[in-house]
N, C-alpha and C. Protein backbone atom coordinates (compact mmCIF):
# COMPACT_ATOMS: atom_id res chain seq x y z
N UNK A 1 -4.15 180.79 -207.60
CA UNK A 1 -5.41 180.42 -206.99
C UNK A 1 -5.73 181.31 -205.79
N UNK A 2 -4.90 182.12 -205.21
CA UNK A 2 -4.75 182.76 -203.62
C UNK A 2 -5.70 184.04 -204.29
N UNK A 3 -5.70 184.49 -205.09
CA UNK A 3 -6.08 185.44 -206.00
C UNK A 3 -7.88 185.54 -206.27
N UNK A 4 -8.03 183.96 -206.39
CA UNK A 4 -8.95 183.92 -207.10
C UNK A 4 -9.90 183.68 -205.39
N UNK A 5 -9.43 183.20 -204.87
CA UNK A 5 -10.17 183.01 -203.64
C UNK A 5 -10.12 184.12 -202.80
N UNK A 6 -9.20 185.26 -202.86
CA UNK A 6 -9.70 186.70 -202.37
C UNK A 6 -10.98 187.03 -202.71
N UNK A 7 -10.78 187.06 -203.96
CA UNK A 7 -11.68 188.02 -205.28
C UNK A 7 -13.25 187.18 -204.39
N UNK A 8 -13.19 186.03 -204.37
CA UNK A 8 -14.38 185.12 -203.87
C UNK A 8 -15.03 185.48 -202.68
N UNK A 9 -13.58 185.72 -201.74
CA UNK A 9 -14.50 186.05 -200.61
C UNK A 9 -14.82 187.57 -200.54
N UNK A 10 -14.38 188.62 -200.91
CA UNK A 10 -14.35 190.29 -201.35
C UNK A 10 -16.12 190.46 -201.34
N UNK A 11 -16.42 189.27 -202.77
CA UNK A 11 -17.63 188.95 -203.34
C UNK A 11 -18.51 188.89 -202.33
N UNK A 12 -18.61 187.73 -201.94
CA UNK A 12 -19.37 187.17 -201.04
C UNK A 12 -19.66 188.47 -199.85
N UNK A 13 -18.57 189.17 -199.21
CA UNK A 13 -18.60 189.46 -198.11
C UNK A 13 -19.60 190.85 -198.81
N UNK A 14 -19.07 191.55 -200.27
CA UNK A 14 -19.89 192.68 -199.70
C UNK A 14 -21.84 192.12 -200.25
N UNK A 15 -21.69 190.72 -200.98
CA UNK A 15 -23.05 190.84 -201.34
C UNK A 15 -23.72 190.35 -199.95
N UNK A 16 -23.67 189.76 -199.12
CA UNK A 16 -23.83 189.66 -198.13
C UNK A 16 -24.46 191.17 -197.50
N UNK A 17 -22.92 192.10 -197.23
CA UNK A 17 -23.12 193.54 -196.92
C UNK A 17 -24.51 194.22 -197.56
N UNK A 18 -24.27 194.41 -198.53
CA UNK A 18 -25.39 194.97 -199.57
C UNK A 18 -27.24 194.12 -198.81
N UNK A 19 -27.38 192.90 -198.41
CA UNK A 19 -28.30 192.19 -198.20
C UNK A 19 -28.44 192.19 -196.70
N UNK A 20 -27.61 192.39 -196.35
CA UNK A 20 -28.04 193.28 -194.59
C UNK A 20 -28.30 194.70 -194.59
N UNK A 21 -27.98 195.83 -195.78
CA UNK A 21 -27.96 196.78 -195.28
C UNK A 21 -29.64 197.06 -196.10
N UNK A 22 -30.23 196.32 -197.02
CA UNK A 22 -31.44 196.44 -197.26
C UNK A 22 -32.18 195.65 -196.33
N UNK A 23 -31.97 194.55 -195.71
CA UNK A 23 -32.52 194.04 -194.62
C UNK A 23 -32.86 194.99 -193.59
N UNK A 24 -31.96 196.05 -193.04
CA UNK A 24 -32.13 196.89 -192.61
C UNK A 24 -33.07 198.05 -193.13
N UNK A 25 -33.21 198.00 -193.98
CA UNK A 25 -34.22 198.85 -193.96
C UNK A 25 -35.95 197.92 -194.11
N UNK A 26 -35.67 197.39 -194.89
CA UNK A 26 -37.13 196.87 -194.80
C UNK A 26 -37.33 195.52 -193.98
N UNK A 27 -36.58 195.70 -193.68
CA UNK A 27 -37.21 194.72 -191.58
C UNK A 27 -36.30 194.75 -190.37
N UNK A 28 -36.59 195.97 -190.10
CA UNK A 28 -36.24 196.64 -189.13
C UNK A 28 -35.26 196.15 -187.80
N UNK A 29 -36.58 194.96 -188.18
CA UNK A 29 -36.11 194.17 -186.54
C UNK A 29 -34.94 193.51 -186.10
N UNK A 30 -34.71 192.87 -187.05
CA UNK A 30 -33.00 192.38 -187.41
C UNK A 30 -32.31 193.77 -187.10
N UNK A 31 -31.40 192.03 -186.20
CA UNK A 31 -30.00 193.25 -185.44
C UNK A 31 -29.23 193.15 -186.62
N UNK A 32 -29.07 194.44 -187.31
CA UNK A 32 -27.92 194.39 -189.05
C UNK A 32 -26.30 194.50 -188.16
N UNK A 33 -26.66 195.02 -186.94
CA UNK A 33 -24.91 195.46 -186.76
C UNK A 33 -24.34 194.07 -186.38
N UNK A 34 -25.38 193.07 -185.57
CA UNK A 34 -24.59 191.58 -185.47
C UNK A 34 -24.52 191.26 -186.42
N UNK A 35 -25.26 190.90 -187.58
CA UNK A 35 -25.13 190.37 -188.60
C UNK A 35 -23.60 191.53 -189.97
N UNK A 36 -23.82 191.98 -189.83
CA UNK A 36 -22.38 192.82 -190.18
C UNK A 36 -21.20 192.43 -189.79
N UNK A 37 -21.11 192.29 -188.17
CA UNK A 37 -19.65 191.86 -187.74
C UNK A 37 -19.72 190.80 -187.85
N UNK A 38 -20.96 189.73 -187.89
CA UNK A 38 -20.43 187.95 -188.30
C UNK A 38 -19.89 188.37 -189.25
N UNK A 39 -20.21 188.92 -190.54
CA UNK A 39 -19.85 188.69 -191.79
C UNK A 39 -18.13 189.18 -192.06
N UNK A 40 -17.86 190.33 -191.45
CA UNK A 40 -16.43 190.53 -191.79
C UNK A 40 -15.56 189.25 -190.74
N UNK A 41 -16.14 188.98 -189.86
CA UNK A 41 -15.65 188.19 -189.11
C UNK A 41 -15.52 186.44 -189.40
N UNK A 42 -16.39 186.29 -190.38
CA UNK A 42 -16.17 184.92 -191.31
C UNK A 42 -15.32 185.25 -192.00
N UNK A 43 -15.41 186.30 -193.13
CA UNK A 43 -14.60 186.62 -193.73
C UNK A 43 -13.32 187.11 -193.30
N UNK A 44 -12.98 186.74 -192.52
CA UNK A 44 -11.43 187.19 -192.01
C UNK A 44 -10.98 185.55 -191.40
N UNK A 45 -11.98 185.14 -191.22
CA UNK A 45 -11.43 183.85 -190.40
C UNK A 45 -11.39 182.87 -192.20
N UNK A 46 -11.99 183.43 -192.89
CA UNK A 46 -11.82 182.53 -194.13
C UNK A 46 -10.55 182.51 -194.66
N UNK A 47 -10.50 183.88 -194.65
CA UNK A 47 -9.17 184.11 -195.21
C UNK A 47 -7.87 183.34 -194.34
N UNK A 48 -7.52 183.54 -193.21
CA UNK A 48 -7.14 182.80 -192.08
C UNK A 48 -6.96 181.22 -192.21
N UNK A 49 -8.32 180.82 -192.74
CA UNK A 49 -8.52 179.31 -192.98
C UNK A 49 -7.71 178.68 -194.12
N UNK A 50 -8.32 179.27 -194.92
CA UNK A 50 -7.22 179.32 -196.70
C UNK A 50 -5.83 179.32 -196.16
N UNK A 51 -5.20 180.40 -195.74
CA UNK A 51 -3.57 180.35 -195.46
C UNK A 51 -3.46 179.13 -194.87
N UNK A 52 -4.10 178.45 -193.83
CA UNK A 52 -3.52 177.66 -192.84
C UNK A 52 -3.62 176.31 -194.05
N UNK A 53 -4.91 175.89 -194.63
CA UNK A 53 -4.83 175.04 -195.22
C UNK A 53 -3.73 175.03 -196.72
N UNK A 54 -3.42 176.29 -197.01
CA UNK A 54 -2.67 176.48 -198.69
C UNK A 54 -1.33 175.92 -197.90
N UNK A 55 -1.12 176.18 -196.83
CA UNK A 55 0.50 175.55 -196.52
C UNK A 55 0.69 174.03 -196.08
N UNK A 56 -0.72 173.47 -196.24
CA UNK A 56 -0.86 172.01 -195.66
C UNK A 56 -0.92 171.52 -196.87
N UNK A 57 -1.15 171.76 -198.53
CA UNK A 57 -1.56 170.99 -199.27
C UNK A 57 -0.46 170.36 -199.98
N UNK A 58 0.89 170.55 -199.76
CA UNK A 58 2.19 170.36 -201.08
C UNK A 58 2.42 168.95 -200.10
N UNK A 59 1.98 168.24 -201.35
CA UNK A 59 2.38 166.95 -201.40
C UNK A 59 1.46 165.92 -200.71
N UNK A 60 1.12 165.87 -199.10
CA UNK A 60 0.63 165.44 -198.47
C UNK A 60 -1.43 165.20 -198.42
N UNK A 61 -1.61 164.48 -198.81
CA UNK A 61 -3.20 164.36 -199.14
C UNK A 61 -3.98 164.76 -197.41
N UNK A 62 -3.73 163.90 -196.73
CA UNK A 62 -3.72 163.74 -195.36
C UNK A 62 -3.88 165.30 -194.85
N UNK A 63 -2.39 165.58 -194.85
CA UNK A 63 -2.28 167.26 -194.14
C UNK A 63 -3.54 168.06 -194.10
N UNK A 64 -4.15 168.21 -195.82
CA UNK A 64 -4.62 168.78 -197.03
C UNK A 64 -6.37 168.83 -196.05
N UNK A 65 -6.40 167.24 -195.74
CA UNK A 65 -7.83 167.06 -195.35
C UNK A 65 -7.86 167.42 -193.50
N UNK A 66 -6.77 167.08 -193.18
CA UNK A 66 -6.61 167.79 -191.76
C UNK A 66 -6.55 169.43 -191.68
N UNK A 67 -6.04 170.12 -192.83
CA UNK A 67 -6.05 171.57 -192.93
C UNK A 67 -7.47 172.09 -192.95
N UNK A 68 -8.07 171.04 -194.01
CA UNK A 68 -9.77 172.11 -194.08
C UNK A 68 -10.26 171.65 -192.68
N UNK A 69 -10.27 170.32 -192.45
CA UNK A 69 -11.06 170.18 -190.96
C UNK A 69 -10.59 170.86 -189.61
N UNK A 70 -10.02 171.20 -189.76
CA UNK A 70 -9.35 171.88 -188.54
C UNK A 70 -9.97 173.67 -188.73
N UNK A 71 -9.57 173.74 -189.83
CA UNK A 71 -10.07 175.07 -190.44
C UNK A 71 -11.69 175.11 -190.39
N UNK A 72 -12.47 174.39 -190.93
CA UNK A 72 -13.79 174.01 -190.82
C UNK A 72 -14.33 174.48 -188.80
N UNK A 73 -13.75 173.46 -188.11
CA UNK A 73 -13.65 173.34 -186.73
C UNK A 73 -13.63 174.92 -186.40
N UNK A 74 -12.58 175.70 -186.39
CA UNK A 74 -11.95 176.58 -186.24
C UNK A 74 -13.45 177.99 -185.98
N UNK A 75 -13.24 177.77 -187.50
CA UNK A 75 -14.88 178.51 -187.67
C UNK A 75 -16.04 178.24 -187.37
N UNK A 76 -16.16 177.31 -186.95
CA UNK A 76 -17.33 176.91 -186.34
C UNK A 76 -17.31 176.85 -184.51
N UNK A 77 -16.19 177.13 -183.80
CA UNK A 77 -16.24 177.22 -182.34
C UNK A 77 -16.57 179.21 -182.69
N UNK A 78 -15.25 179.48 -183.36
CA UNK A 78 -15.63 181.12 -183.36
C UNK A 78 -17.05 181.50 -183.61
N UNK A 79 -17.84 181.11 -184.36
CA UNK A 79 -19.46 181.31 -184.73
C UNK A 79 -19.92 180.77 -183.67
N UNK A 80 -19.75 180.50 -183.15
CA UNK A 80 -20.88 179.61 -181.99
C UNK A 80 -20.38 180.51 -180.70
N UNK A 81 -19.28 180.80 -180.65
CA UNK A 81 -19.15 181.54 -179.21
C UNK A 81 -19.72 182.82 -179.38
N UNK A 82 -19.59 183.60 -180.64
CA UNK A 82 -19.68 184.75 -181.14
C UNK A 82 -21.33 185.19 -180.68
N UNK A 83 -22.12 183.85 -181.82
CA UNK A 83 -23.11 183.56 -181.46
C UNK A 83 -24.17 183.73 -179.89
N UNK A 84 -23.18 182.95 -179.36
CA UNK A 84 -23.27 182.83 -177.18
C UNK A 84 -23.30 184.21 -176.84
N UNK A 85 -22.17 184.84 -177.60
CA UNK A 85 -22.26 186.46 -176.67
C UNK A 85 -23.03 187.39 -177.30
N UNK A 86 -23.88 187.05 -178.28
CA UNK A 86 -24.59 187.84 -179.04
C UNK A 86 -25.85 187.55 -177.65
N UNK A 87 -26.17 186.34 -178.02
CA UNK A 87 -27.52 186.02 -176.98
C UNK A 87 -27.33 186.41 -175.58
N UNK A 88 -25.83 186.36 -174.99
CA UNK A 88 -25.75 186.80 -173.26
C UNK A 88 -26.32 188.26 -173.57
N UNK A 89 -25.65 189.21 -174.62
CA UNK A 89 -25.61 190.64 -174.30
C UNK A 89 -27.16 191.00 -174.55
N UNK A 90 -27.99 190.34 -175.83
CA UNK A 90 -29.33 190.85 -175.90
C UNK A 90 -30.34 189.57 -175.47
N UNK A 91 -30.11 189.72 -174.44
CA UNK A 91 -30.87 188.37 -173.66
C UNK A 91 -32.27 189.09 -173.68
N UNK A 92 -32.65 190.06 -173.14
CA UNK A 92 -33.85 190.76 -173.35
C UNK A 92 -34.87 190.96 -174.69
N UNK A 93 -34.09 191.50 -175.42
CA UNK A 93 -34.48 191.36 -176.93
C UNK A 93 -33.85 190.86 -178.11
N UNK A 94 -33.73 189.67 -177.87
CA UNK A 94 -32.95 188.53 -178.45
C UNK A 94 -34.07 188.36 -179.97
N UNK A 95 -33.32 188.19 -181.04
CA UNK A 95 -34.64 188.03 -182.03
C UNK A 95 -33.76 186.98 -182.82
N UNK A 96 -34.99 185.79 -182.60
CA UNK A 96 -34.53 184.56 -183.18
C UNK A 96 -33.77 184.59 -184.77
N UNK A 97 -34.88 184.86 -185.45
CA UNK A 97 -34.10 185.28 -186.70
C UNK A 97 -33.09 185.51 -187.29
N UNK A 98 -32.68 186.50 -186.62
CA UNK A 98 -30.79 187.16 -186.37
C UNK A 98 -30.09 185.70 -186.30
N UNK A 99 -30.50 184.86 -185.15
CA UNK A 99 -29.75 184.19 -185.03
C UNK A 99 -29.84 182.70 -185.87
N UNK A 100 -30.77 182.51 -186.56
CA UNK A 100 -30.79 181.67 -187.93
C UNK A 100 -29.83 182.44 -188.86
N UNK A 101 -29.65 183.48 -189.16
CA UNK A 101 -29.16 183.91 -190.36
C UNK A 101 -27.38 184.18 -189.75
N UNK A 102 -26.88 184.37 -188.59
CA UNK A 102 -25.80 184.46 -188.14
C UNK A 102 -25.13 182.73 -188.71
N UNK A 103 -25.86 182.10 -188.33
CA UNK A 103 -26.01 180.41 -188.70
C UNK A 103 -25.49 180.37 -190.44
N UNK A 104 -26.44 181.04 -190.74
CA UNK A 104 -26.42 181.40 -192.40
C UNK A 104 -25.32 182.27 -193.08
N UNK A 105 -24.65 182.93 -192.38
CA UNK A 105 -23.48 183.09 -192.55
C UNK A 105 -22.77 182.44 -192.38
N UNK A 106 -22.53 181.85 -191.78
CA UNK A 106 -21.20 180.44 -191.44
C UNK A 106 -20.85 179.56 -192.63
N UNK A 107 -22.45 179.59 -193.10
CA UNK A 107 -22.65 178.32 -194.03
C UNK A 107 -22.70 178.97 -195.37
N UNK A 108 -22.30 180.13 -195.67
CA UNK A 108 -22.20 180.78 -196.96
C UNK A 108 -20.73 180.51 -196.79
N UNK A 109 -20.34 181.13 -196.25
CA UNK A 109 -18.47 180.98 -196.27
C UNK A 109 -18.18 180.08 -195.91
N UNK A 110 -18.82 178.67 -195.45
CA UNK A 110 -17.96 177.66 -195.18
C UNK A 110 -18.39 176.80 -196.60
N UNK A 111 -19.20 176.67 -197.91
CA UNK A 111 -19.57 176.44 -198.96
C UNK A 111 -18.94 177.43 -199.98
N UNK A 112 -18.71 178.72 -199.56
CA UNK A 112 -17.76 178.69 -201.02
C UNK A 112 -16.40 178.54 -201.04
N UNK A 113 -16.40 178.72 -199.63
CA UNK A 113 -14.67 177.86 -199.03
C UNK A 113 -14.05 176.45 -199.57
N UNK A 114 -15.51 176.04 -199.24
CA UNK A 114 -14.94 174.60 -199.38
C UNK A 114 -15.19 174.84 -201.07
N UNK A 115 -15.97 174.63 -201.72
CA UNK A 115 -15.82 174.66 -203.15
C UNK A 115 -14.34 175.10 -203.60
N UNK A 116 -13.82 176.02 -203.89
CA UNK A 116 -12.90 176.68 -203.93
C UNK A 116 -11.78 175.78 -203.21
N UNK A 117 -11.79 175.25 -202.08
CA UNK A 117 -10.27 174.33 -201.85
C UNK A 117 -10.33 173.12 -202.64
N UNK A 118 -12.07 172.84 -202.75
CA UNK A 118 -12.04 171.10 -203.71
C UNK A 118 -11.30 171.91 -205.33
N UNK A 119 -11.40 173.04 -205.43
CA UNK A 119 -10.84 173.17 -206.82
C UNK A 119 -9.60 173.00 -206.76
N UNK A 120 -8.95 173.88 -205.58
CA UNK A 120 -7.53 174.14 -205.51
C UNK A 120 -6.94 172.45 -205.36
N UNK A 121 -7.60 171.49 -204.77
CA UNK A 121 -7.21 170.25 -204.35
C UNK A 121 -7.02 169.42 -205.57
N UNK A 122 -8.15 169.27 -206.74
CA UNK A 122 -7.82 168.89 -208.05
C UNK A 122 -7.24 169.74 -209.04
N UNK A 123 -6.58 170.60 -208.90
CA UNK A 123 -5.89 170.82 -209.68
C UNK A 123 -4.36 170.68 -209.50
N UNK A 124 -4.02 171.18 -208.06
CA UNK A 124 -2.89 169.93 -207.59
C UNK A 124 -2.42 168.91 -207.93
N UNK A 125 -3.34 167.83 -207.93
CA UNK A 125 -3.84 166.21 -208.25
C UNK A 125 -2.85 166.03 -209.10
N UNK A 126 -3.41 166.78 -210.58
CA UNK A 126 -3.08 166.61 -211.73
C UNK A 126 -2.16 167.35 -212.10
């Protein structure tokens, strides 16, 4: 399953890539380089997340649901601070947008994350 959830996030991260770097061209205004480093930067904390939770799941149901929430948590203080220093540094020309879709990254990788552990979790089960 460790395999299959690389391959997932690989996916995700470069279609993502591919959809900022045409964003970049045809709307200019968007900051692509913040939106670039959220993205390897979810994607590294995903990966991160997965390990912490794949060693919480043998046996223990509990652990299993404390692993994603913690993991969940995890990624969501890092996005939000990330977020904070995006807005301190371009306080001047801050463009809202950017920062809906920084948002929108979080929530791509925290949905195919979670999909992907509810799989890994029932198949365990059984």
């Amino acid at each position: 399953m460790r395999r299959q959830f690389v391959v997932a996030m690989i996916i995700v991260l470069l279609v993502l890539d591919v959809s900022f770097r045409v964003l970049k061209i045809y709307a200019s205004e968007f900051h692509t380089s913040a939106l670039q480093i959220a993205n390897i930067l979810m994607a590294l904390l995903s990966m991160a997340a997965y390990a912490l939770v794949n060693n919480r799941k043998v046996g223990n149901p509990q652990a299993f649901v404390r692993g994603v929430m913690s993991a969940s948590l995890l990624k969501l203080m890092v996005c939000m601070f990330a977020m904070l220093g995006y807005v301190v540094v371009n306080r001047s020309t801050i463009h809202k947008p950017t920062v809906f879709l920084l948002m929108g990254v979080y929530a791509v990788y925290s949905a195919v994350e979670t999909i992907i552990l509810s799989r890994t979790a029932k198949k365990t089960e059984q």
